[in-house]
Protein backbone atom coordinates (compact mmCIF):
# COMPACT_ATOMS: atom_id res chain seq x y z
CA UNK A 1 -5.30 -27.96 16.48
CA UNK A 2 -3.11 -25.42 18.02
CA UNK A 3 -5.27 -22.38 19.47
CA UNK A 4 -3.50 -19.79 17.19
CA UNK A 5 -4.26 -22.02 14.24
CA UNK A 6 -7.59 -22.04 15.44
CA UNK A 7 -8.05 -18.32 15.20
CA UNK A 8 -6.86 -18.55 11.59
CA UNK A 9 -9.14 -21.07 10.52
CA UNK A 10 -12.68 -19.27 10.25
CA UNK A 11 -11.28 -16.63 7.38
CA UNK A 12 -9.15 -18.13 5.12
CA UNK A 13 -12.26 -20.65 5.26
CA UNK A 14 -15.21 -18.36 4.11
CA UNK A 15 -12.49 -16.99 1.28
CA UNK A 16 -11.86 -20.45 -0.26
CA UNK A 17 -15.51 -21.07 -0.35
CA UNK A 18 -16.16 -17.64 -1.17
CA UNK A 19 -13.84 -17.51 -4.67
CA UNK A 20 -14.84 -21.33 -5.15
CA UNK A 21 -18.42 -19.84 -5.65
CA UNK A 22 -17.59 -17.08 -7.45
CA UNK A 23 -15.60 -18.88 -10.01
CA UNK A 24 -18.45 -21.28 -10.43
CA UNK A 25 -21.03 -18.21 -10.95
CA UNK A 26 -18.69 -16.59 -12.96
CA UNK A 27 -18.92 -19.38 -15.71
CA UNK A 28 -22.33 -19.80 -15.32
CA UNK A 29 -23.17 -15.84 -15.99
CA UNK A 30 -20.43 -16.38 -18.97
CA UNK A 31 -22.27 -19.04 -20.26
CA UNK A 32 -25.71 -17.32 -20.06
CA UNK A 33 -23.85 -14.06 -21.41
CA UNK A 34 -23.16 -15.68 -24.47
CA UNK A 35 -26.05 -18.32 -25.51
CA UNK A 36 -29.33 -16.83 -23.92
CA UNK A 37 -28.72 -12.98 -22.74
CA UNK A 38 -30.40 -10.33 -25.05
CA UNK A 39 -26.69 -9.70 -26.45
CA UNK A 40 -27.63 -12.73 -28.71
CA UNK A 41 -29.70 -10.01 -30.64
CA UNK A 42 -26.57 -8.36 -31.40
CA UNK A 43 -23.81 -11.65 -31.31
CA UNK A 44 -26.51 -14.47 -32.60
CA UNK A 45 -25.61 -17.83 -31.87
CA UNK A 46 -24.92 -19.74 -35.47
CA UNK A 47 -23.61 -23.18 -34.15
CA UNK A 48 -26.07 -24.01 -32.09
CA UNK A 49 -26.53 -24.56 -28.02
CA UNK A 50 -23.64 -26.47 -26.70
CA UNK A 51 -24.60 -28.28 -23.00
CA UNK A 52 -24.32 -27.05 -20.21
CA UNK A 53 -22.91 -29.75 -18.16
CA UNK A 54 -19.61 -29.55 -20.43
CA UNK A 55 -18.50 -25.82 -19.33
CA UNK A 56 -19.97 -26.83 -15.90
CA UNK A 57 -17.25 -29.99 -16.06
CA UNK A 58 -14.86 -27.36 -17.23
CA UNK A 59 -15.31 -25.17 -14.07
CA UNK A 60 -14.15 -28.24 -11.85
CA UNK A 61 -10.86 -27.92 -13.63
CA UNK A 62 -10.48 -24.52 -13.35
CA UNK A 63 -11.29 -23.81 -9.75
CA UNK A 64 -8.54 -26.11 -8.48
CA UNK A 65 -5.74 -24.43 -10.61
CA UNK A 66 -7.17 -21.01 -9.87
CA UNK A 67 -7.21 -21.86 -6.39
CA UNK A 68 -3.69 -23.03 -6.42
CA UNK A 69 -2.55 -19.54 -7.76
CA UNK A 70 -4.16 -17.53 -5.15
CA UNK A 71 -3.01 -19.75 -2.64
CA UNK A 72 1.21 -19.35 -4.27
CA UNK A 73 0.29 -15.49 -3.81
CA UNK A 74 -0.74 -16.15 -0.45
CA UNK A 75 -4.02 -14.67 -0.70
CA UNK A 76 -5.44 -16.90 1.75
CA UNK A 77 -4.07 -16.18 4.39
CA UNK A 78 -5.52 -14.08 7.95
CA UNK A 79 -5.07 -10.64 9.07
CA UNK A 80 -4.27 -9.86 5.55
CA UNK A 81 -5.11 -6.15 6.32
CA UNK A 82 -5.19 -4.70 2.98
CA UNK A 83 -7.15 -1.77 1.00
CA UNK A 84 -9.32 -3.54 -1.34
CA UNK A 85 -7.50 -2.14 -3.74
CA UNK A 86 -4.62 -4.17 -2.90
CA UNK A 87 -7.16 -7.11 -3.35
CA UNK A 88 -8.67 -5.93 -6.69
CA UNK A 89 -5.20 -5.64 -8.55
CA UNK A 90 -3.93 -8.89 -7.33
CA UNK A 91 -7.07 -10.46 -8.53
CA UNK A 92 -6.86 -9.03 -11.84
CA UNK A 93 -2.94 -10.35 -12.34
CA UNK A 94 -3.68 -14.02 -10.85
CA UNK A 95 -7.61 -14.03 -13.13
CA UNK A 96 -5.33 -12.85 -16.32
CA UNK A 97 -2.94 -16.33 -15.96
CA UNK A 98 -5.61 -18.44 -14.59
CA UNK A 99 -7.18 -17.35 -18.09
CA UNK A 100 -3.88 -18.18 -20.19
CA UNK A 101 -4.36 -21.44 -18.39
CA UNK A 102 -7.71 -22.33 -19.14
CA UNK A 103 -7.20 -20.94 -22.95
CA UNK A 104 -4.02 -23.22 -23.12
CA UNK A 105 -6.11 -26.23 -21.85
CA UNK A 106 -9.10 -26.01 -23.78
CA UNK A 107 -6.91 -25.42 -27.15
CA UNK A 108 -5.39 -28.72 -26.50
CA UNK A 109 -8.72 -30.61 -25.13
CA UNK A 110 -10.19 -31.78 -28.35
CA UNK A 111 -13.43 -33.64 -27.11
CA UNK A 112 -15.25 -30.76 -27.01
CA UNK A 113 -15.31 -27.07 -28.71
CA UNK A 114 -15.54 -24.02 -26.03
CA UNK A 115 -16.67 -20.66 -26.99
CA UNK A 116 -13.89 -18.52 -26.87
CA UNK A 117 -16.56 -15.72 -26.55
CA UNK A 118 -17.33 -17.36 -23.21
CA UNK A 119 -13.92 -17.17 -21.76
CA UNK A 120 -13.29 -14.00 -23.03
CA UNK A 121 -16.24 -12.75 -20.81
CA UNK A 122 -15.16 -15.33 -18.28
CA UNK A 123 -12.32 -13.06 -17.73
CA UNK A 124 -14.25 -10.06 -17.06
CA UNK A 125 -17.03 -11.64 -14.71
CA UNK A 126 -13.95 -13.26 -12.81
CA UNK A 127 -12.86 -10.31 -12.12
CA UNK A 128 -16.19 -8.94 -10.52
CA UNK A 129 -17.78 -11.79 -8.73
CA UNK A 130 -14.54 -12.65 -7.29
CA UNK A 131 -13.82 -8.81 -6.27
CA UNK A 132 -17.22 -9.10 -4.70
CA UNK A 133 -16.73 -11.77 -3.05
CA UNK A 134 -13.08 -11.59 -1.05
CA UNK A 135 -14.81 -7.63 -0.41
CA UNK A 136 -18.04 -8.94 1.27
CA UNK A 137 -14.88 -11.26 2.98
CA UNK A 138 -12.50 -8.81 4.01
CA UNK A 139 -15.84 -6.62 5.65
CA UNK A 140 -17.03 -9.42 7.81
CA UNK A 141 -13.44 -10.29 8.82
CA UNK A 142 -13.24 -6.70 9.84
CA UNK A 143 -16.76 -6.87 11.54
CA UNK A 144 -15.76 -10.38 13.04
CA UNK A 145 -12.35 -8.78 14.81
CA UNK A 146 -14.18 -5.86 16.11
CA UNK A 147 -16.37 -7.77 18.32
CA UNK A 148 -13.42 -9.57 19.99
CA UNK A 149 -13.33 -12.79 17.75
CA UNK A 150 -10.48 -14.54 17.09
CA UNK A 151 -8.41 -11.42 18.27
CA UNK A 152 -4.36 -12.83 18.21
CA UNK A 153 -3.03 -11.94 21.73
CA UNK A 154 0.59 -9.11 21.38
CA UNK A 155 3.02 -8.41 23.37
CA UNK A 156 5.64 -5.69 21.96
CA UNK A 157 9.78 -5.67 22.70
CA UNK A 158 10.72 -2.57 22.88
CA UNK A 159 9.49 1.32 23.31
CA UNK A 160 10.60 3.42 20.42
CA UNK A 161 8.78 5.48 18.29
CA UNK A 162 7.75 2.58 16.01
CA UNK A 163 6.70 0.45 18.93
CA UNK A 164 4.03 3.48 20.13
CA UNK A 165 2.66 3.76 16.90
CA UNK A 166 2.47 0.16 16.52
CA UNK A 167 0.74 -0.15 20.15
CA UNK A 168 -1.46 2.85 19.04
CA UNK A 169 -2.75 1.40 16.06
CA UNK A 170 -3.59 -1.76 17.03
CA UNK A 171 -5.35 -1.05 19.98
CA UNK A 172 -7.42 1.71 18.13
CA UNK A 173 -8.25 -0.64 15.60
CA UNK A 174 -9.59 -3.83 16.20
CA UNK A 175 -10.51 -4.45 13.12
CA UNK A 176 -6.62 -5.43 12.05
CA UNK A 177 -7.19 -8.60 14.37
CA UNK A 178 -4.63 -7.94 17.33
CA UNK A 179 -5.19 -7.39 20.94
CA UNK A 180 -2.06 -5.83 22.36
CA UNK A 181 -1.48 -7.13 26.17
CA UNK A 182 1.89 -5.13 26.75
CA UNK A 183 5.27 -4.53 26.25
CA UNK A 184 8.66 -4.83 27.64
CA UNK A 185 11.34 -1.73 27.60
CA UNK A 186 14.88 -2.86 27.12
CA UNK A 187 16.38 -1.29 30.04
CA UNK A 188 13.23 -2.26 32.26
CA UNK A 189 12.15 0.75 33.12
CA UNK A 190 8.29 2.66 32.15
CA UNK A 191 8.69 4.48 29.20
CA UNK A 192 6.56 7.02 30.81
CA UNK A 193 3.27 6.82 29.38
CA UNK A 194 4.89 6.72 25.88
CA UNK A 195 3.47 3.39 24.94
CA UNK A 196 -0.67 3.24 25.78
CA UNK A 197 -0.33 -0.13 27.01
CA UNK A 198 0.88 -2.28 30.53
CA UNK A 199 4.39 -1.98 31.04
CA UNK A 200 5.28 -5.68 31.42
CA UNK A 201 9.08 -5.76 32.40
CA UNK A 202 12.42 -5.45 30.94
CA UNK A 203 13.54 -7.77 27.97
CA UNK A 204 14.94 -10.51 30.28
CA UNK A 205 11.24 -11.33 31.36
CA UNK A 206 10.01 -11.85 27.98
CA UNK A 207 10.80 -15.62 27.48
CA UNK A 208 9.31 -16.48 31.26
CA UNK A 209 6.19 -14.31 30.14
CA UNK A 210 5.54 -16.11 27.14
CA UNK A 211 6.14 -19.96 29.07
CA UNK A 212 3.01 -18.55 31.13
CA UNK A 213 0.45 -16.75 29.43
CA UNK A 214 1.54 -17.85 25.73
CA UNK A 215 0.85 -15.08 23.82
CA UNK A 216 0.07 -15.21 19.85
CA UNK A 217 2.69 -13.16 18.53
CA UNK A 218 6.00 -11.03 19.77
CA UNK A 219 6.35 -7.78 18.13
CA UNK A 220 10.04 -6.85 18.48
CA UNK A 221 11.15 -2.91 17.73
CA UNK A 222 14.84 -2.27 19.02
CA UNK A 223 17.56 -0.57 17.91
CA UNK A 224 20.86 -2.03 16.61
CA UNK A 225 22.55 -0.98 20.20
CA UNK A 226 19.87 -3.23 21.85
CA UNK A 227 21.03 -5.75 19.45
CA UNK A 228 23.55 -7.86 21.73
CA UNK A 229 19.31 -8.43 24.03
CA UNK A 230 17.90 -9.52 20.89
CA UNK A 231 19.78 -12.31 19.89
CA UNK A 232 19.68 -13.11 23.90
CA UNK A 233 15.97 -13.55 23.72
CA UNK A 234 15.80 -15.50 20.46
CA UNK A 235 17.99 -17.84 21.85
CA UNK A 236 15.89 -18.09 25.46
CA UNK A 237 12.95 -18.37 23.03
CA UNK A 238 13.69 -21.65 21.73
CA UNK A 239 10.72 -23.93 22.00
CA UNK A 240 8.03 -21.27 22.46
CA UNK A 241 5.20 -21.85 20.13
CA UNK A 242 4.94 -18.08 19.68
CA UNK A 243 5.11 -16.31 16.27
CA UNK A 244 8.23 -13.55 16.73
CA UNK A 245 8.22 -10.72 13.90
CA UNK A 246 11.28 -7.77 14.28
CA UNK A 247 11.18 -4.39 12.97
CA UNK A 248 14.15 -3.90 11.38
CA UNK A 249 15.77 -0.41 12.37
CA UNK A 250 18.23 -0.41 9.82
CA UNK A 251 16.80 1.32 6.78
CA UNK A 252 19.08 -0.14 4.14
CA UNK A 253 17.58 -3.74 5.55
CA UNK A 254 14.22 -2.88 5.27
CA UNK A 255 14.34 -1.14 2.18
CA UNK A 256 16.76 -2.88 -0.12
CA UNK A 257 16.34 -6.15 -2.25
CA UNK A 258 19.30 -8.32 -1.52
CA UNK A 259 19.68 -10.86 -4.12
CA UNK A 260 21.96 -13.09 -5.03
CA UNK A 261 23.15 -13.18 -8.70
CA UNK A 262 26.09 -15.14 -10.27
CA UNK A 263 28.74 -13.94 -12.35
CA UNK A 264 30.99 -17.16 -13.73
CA UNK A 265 30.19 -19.15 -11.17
CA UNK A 266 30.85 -16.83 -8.67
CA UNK A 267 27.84 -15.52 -6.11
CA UNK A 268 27.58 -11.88 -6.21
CA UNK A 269 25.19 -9.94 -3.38
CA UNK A 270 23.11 -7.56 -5.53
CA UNK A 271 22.47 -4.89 -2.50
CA UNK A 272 21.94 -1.93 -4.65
CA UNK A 273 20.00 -2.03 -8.07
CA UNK A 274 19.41 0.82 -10.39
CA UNK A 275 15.44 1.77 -9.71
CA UNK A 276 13.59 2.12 -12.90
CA UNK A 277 15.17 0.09 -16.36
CA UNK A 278 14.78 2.39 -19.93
CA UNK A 279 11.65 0.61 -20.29
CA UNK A 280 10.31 1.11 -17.22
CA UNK A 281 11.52 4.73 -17.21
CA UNK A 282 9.05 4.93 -20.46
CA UNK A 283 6.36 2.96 -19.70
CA UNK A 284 6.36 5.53 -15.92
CA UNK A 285 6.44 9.01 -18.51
CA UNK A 286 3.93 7.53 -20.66
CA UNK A 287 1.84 7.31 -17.93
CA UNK A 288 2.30 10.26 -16.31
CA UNK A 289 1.44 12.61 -19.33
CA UNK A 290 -1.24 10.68 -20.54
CA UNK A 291 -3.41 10.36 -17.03
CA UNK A 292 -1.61 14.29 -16.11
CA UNK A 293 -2.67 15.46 -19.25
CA UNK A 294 -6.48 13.86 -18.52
CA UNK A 295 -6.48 15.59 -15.11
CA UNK A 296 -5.55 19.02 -16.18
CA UNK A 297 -8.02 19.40 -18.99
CA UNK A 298 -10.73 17.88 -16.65
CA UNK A 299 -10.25 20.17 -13.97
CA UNK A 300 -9.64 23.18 -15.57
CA UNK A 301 -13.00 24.92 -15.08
CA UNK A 302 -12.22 24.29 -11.14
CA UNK A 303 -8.90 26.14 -11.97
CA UNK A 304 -10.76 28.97 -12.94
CA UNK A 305 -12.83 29.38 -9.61
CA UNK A 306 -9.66 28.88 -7.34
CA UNK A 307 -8.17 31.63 -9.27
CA UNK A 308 -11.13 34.14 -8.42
CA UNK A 309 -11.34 32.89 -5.18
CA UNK A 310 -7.63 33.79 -4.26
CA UNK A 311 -8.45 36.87 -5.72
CA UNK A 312 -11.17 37.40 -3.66
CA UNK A 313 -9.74 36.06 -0.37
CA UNK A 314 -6.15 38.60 -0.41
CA UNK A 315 -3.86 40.44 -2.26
CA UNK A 316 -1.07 39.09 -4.06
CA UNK A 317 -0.10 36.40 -6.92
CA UNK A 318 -2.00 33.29 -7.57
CA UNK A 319 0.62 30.87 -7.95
CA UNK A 320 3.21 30.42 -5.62
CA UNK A 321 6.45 29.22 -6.93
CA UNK A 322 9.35 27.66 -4.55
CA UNK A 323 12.53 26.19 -5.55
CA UNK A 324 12.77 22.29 -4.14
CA UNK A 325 15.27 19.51 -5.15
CA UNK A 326 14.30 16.65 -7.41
CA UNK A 327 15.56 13.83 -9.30
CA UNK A 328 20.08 13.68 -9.03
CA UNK A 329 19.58 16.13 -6.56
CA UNK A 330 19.06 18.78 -9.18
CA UNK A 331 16.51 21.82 -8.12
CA UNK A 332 13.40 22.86 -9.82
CA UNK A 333 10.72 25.43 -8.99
CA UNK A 334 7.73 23.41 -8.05
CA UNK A 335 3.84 25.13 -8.85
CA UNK A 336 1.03 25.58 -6.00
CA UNK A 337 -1.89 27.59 -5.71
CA UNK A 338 -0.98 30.35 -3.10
CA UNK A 339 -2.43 29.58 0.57
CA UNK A 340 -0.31 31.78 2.60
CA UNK A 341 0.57 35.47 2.92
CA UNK A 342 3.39 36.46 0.69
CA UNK A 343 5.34 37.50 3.39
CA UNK A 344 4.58 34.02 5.30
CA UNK A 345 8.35 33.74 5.73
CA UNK A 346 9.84 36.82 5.97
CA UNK A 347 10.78 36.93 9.61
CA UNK A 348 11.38 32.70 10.34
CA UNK A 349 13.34 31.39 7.22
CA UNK A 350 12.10 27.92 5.58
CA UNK A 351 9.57 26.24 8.34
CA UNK A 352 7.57 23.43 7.48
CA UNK A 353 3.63 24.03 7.75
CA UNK A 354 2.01 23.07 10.95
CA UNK A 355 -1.69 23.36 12.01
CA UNK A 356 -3.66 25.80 12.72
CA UNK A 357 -1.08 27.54 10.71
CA UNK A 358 -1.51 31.56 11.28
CA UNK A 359 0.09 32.39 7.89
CA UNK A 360 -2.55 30.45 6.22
CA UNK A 361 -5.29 32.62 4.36
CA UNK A 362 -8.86 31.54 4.62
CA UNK A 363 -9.61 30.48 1.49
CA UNK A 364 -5.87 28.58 1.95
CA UNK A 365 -7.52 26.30 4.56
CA UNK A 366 -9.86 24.83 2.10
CA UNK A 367 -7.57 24.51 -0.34
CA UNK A 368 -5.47 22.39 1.75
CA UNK A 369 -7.48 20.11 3.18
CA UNK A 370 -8.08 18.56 0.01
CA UNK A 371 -4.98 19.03 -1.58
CA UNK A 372 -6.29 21.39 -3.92
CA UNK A 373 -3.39 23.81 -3.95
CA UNK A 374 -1.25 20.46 -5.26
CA UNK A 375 -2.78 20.61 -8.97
CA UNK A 376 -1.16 22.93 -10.46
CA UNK A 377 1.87 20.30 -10.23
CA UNK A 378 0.44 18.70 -12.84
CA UNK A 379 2.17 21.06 -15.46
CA UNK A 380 5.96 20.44 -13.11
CA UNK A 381 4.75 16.65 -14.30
CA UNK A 382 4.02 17.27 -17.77
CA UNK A 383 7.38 19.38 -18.43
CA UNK A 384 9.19 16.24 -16.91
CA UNK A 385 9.65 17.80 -13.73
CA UNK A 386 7.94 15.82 -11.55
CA UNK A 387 5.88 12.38 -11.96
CA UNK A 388 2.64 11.81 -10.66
CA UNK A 389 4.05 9.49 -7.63
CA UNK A 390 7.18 9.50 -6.45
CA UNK A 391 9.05 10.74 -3.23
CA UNK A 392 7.54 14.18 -2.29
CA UNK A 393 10.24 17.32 -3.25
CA UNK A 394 12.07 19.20 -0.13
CA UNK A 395 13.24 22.31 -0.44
CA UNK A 396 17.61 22.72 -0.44
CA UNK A 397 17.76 23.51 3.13
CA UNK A 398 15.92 20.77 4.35
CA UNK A 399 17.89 18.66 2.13
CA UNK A 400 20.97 19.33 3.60
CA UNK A 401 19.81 19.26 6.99
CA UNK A 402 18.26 15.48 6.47
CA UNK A 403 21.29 13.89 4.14
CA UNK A 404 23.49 14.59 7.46
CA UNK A 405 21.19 12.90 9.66
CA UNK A 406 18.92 10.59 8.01
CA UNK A 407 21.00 7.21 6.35
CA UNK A 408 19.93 6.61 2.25
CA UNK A 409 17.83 9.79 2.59
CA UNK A 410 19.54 10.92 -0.49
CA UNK A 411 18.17 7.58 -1.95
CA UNK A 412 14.98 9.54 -2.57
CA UNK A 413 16.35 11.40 -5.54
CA UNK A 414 16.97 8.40 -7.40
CA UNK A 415 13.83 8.56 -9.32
CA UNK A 416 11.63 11.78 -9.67
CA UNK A 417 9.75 13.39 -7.18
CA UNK A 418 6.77 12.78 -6.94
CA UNK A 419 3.12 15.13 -6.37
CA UNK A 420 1.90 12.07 -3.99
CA UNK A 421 3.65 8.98 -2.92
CA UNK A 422 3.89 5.72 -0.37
CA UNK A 423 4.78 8.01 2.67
CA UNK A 424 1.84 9.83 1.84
CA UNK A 425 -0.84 7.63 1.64
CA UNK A 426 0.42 5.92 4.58
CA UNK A 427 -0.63 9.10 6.80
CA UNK A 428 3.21 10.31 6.98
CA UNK A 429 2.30 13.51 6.31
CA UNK A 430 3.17 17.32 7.52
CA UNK A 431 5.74 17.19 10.33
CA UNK A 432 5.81 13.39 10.30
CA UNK A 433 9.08 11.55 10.98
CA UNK A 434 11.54 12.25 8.28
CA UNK A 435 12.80 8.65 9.43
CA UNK A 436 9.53 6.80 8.32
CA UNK A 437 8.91 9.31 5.68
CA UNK A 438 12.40 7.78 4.34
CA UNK A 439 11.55 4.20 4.79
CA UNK A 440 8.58 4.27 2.63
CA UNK A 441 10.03 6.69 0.13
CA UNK A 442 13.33 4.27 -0.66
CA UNK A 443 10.57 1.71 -0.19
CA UNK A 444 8.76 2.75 -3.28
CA UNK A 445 12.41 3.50 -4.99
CA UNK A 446 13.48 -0.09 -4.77
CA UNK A 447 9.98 -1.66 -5.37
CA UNK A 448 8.48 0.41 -7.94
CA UNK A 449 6.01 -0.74 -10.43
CA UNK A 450 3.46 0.51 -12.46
CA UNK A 451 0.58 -0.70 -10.68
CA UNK A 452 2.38 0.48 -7.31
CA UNK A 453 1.96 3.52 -8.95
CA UNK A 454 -1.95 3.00 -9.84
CA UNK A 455 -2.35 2.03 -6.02
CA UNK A 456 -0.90 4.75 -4.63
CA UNK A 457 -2.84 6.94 -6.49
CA UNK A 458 -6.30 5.19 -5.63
CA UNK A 459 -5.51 5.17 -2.22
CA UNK A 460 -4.34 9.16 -2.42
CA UNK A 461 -7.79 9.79 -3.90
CA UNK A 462 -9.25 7.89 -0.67
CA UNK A 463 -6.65 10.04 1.37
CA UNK A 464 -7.93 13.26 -0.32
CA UNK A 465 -11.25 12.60 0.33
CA UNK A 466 -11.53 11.23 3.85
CA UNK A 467 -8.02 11.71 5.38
CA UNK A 468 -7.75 14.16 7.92
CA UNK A 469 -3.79 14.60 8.04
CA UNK A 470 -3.55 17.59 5.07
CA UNK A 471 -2.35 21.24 6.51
């Protein structure tokens, strides 16, 4: 076995065995549920005690088919690096079919009756053994990386500004499973401490690197003028057992979904859709006034003590109202809690915020750091405004400034703006690169669904709560 195969073996191991467990436990505790829990008080049994060895025979179908849908998601795979909350949500879409499936079988398996009480709480205890299960997982695949197991060896192409923060992350977390040995600039030279990692060479001395010390996988970040040294190297890479994956710098490749659909025969490249059908466009307002609505009437007493508190901390209005640009391009006047002087622009013009930010008012600080001044967008989302996730709203000068410079920024405005969204959870925050801000915002555009949505707003919650990135 191959040694990066090897180093991919131990984890997608322990999950197998892990959900082939939990599937087995979950129709065990189903089966307990249902014929000798206290809820027969309440649901009595009236056809008596079926055997147990029948739903335990029934498991050994199951497992196999369930395990064959988690493996056609891929969800057995290493260095996975989700949120669990990636992980819960897939489990709940691949439990809900595995359940279709076992409903469809034992409809048309005659020899023996199931409870359909069972499966229905089959379903639900799926759901939690298995989330427990890939969780306790995913935290000793974390614990296992960080004492230098199994670590996959990098080297990175390239010394832009996504190659540093690539090199950054992964060597300040070794929990994500990478050790990062170096990288190679395209004209050769040191990109001057830019890149926290050896300076290996210039792209010509990638292939004769990799003959010698084999690493596990090439990360390769250039731009399309380095383009011509790319397909140089693939081609001097031929034969290398080494795993080669390419940031694309092209936003329209990374973002779009090119598909291929065929009109009379004829092959047509799709490289443009619209982003959200009618009933998508419903199903996204439902939710937004139904869960903005929730929020709002929850946190209304807190409403009342940021309003004395402004009151308390300076002069001036509580709300602060600013015209930004949302969905078509069309401008609105989005609602904050106040947490700067009135006058906060009077002598610069529109400047983003930065930190330590002097026009900031004290009690403006806390309100910030968690995103407390933000509520009050929940009415902008209830008038229809705004939607609870979504590309963040710029104001019209920045607007103009970015559509010049930045290619499909305008792509944003193709579906409402947005009070938190995929840039945003992602730590592209404040005076983060308008560049990757756009790459995850016509991300979201051309991938939206509703449980993206749910997501993003679980992991903004997390953000909120432990981030550290809000000013």
């Amino acid at each position: 076995m191959a040694t990066q195969n090897r180093k991919d073996f131990l984890i997608p191991l322990l999950t197998v065995i892990s959900d082939i467990l939990a599937i087995e436990a979950a129709f065990m505790f189903s089966y307990w549920l249902r014929f000798y829990s206290p809820l027969t008080e309440h649901i009595p049994v009236t056809l008596g005690f079926p055997p147990l060895d029948a739903y335990v025979g029934g498991s050994l179908v199951v497992i196999p088919a369930w395990l064959f849908l988690f493996n056609a998601r891929k969800m057995y795979r290493a260095r996975r690096n989700l949120y669990f909350s990636d992980e819960f949500f897939a489990i709940v879409r691949i439990v809900f079919v595995g359940m279709l499936l076992v409903m469809s079988a034992a409809f048309f398996y005659r020899a023996f009756s199931y409870s359909r009480l069972v499966f229905a709480m089959l379903g639900f205890s799926a759901i939690m053994v298995l989330s427990i299960g890939r969780f306790l997982v995913m935290k000793f695949e974390q614990a296992w990386y960080k004492r230098g197991n199994d670590l996959k060896s990098v080297v990175i192409v390239g010394n832009d500004a996504t190659a540093t923060r690539m090199a950054s992350t992964l060597s300040n977390d070794p929990s994500l499973g990478y050790r990062i040995i170096g990288y190679f600039s395209p004209n050769g030279t040191d990109g001057g401490g830019m890149i926290a990692a050896k300076h290996l060479g210039s792209i010509q001395d990638v292939p004769g690197y990799c003959r010698q010390h084999k690493p596990d996988l090439i990360l390769i970040s250039l731009s399309y003028r380095e383009h011509p040294q790319l397909y140089e190297l693939v081609r001097e890479c031929e034969g290398l057992n080494t795993e080669m994956m390419m940031a694309p710098d092209l936003l329209e490749i990374m973002t779009n979904q090119v598909r291929v659909q065929e009109i009379e025969g004829i092959p047509w490249i799709r490289i443009k859709a619209v982003p959200l059908s009618t009933w998508n466009l419903i199903a996204k307002r439902g939710f937004d006034l139904l869960l903005a609505s929730l929020v709002l009437l929850l946190s209304s007493p807190m409403f009342l003590l940021v309003v004395i508190l402004i009151k308390l901390d300076a002069r001036g209005k509580v709300f602060y109202l600013q015209e930004r640009v949302g969905l078509d391009g069309k401008p609105f006047h989005i609602i904050k809690f106040r947490t700067m002087r009135e006058d906060a622009e009077q002598g610069t013009g529109p400047v983003w915020a930065q930190k330590e930010d002097p026009r900031v008012t004290s009690i403006g600080h806390f309100l910030r750091k968690f995103s407390i001044d933000e509520l009050p967008q929940l009415w902008n989302v209830i008038r229809g405004e705004m939607s609870l996730v979504g590309p963040r709203p710029e104001r019209e000068h920045f607007v103009q400034q970015f559509r010049k410079e930045i290619p499909q920024y305008l792509d944003r405005h193709r579906v409402k703006t947005g009070m938190t969204g995929w840039a945003q959870v992602n730590g592209l925050r404040g005076n983060a690169p308008i560049e990757e801000r756009t790459r995850y915002d016509v991300y979201y555009v051309e991938n939206w669904s509703l449980v993206f949505d749910l997501k993003i707003i679980l992991k903004t919650i997390r953000a909120v709560l432990f981030g550290k990135d809000a000013y």
